[in-house]
C-alpha atoms as a PDB file:
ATOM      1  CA  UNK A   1       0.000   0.000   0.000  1.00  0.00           C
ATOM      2  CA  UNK A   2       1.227   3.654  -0.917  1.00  0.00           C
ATOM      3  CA  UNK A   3       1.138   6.198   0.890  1.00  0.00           C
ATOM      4  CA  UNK A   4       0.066   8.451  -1.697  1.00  0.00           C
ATOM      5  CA  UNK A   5      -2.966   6.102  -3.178  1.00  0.00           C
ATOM      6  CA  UNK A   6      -6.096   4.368  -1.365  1.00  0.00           C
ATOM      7  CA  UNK A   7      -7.991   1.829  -2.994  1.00  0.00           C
ATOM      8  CA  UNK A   8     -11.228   2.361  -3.812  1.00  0.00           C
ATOM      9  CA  UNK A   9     -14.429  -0.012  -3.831  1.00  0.00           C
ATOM     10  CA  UNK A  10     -17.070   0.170  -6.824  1.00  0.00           C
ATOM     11  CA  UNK A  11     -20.384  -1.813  -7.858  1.00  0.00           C
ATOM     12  CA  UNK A  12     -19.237  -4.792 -10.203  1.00  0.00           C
ATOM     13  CA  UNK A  13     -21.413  -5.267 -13.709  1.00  0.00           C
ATOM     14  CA  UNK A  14     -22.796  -8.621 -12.283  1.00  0.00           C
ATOM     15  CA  UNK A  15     -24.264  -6.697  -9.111  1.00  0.00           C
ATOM     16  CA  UNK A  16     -25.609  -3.745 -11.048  1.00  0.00           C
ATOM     17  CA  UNK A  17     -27.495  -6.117 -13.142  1.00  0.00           C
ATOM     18  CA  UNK A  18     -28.717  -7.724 -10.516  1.00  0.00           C
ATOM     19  CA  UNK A  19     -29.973  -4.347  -8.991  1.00  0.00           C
ATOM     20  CA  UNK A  20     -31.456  -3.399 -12.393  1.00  0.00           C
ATOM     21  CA  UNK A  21     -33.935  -6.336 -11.943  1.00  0.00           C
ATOM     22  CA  UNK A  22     -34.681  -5.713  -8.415  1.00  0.00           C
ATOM     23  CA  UNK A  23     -35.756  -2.331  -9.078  1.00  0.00           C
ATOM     24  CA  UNK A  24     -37.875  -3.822 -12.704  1.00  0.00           C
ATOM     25  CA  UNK A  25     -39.658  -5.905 -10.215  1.00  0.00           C
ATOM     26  CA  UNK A  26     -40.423  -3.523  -7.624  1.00  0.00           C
ATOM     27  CA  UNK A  27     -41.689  -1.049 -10.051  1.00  0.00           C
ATOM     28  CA  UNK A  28     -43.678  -3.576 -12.063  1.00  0.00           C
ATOM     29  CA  UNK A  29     -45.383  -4.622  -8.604  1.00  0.00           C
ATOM     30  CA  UNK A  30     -45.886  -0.720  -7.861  1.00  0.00           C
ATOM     31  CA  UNK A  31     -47.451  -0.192 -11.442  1.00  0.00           C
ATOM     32  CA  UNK A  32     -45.187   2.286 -12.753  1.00  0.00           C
ATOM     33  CA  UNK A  33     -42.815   2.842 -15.718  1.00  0.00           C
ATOM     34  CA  UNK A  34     -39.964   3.275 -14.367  1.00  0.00           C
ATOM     35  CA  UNK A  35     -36.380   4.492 -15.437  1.00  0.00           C
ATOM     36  CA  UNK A  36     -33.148   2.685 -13.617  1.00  0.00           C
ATOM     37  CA  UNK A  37     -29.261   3.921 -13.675  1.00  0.00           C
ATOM     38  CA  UNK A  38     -27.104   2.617 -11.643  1.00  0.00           C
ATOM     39  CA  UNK A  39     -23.485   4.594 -11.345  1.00  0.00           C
ATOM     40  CA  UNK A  40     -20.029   3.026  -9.772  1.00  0.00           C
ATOM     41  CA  UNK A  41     -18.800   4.591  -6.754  1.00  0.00           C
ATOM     42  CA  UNK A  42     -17.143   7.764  -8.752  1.00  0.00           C
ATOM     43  CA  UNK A  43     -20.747   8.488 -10.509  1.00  0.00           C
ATOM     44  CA  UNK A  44     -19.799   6.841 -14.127  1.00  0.00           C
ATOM     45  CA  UNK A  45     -22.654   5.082 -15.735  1.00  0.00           C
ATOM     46  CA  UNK A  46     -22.790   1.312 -14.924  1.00  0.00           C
ATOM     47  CA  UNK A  47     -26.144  -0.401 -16.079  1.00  0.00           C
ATOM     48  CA  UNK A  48     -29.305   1.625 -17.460  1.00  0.00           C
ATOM     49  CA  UNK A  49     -32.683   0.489 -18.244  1.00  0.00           C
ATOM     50  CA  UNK A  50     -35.783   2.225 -19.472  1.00  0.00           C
ATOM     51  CA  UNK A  51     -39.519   0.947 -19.886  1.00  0.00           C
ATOM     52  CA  UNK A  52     -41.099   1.215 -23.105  1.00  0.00           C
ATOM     53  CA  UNK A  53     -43.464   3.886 -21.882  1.00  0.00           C
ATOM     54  CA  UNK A  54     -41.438   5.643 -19.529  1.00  0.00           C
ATOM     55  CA  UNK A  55     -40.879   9.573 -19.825  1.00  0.00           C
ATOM     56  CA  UNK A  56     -37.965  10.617 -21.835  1.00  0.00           C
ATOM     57  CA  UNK A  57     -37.499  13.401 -19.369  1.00  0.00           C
ATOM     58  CA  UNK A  58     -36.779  10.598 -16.509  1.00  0.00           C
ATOM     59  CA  UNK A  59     -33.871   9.264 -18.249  1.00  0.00           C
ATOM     60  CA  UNK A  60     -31.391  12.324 -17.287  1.00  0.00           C
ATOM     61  CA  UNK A  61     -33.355  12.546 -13.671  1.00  0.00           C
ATOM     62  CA  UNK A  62     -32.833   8.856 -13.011  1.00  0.00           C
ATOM     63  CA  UNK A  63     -28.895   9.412 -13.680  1.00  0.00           C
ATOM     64  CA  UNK A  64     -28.231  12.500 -11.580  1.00  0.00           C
ATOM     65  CA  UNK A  65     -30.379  10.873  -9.255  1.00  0.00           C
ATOM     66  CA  UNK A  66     -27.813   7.909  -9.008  1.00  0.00           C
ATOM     67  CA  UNK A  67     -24.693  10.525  -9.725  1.00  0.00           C
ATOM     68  CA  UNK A  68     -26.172  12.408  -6.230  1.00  0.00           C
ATOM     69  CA  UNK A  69     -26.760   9.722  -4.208  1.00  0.00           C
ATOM     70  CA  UNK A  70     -23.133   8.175  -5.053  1.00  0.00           C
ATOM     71  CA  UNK A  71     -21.310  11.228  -4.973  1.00  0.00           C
ATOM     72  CA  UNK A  72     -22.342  12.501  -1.286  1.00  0.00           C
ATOM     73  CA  UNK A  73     -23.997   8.938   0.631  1.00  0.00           C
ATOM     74  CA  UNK A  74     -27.226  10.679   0.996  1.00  0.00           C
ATOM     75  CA  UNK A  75     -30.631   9.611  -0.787  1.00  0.00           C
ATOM     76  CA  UNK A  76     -31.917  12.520  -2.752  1.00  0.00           C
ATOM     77  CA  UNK A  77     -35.080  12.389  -0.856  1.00  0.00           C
ATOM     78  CA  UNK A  78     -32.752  13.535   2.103  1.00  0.00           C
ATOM     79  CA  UNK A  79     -31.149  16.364   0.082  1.00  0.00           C
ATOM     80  CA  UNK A  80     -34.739  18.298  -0.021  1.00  0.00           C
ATOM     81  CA  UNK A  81     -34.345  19.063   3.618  1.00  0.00           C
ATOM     82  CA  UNK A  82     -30.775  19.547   3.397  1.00  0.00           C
ATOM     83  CA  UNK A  83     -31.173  22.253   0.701  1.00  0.00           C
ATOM     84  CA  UNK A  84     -33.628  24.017   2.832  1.00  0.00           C
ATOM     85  CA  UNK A  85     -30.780  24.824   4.990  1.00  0.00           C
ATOM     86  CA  UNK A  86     -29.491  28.340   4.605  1.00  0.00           C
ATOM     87  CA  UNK A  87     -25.723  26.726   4.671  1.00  0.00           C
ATOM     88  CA  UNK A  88     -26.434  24.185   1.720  1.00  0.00           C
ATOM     89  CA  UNK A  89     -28.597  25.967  -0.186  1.00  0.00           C
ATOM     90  CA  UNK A  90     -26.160  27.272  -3.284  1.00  0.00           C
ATOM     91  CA  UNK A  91     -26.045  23.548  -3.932  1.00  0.00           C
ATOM     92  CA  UNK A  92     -29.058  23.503  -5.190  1.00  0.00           C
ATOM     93  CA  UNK A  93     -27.516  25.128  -8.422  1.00  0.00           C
ATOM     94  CA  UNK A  94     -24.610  22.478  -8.671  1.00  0.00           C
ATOM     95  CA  UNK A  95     -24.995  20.735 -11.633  1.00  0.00           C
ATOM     96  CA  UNK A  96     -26.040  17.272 -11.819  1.00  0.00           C
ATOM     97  CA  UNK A  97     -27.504  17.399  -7.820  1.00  0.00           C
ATOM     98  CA  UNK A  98     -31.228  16.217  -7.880  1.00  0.00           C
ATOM     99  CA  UNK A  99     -33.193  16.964  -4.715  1.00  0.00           C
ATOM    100  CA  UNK A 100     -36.080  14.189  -5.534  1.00  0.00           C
ATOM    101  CA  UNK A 101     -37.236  11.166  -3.839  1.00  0.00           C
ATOM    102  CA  UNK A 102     -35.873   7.719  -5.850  1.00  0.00           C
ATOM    103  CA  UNK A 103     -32.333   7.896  -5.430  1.00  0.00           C
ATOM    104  CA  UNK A 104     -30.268   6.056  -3.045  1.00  0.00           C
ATOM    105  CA  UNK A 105     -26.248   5.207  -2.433  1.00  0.00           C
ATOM    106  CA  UNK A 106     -25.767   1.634  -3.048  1.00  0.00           C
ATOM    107  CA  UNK A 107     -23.383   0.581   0.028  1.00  0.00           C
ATOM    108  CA  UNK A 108     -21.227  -2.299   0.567  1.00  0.00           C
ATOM    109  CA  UNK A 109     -19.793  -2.737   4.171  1.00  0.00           C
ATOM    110  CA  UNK A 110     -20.194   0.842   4.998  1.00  0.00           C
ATOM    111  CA  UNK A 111     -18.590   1.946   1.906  1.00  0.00           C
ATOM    112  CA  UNK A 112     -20.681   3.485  -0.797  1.00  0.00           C
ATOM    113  CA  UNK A 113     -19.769   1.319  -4.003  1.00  0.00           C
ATOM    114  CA  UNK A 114     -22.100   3.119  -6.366  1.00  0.00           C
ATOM    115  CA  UNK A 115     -26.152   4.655  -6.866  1.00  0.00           C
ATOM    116  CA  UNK A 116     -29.223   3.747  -7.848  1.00  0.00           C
ATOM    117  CA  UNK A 117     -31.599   6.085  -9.149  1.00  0.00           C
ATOM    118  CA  UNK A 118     -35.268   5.530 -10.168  1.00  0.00           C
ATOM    119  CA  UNK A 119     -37.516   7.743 -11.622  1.00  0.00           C
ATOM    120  CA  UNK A 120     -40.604   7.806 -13.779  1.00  0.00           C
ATOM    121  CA  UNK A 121     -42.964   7.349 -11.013  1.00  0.00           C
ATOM    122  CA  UNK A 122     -44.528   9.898  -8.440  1.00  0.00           C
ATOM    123  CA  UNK A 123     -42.106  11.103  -5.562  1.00  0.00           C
ATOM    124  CA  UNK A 124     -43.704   7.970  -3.297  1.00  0.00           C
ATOM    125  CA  UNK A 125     -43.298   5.642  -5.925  1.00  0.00           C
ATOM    126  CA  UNK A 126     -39.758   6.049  -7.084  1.00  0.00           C
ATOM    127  CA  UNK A 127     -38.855   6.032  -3.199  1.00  0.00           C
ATOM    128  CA  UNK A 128     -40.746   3.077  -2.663  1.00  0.00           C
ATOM    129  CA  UNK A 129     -39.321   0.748  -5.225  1.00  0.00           C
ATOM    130  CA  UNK A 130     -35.549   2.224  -4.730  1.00  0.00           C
ATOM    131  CA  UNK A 131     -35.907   0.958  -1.030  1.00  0.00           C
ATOM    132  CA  UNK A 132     -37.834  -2.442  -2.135  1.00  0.00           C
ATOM    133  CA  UNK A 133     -34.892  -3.259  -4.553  1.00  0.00           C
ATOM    134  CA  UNK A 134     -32.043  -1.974  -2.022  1.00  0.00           C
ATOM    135  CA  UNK A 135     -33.812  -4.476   0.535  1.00  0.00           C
ATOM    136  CA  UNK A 136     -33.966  -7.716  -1.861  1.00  0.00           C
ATOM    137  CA  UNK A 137     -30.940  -6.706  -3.725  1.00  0.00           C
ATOM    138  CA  UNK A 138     -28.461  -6.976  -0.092  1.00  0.00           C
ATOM    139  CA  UNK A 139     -30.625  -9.953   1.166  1.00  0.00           C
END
């Protein structure tokens, strides 16, 4: 080990996949079409899927979704409070950070290895089925 490098952790293809379905099925049982990225641990683009009749405008939400949950360990749902505050509040113009319930850091042994983002749904919904295929997915 170096002292001048750290290594990191980050989601593997097999797991994403595996995450992709979780989150299919949850939104399938929900009843919404739903749009799924799931990012690595530095917020690249690891799996994607979109319904057939999902909003084009949820494809770029679901991915800064996942990009914002990855890149700080917070779910986005948790970054509408935290944007009320006074201190955090110029974040709200950072690009890429989306203050919206469905998207969630994907964590591994307390280290976040990537994020999941969901949208396409109402606010309920793409919360719901993020933390439906979080639960199956580390079961």
């Amino acid at each position: 080990m170096s002292a001048n490098s750290f290594t990191a952790r980050s989601i593997t293809r097999d797991a994403a996949t595996r995450l992709i379905a979780e989150a299919i099925a949850a939104s399938k049982r929900i009843r919404f079409e739903a749009v799924i990225a799931i990012v690595d641990a530095a917020g690249n683009l690891k799996a994607f899927e979109r319904s057939d009749r999902s909003s084009y405008l949820a494809v770029n939400i679901a991915i800064d979704k996942a990009y914002t949950a990855a890149s700080f360990g917070l779910s986005t749902a948790q970054w509408v409070d935290l944007l009320e505050d006074r201190g955090a509040s110029n974040l709200r113009h950072v690009p890429r950070v989306m203050a919206a319930a469905g998207g969630f850091p994907i964590m591994e042994d307390g280290a976040i290895i990537g994020g999941i983002g969901i949208s396409g749904g109402s606010w309920t919904q793409d919360q719901e089925a993020g933390e439906e295929a979080l639960r199956n997915f580390s079961k």
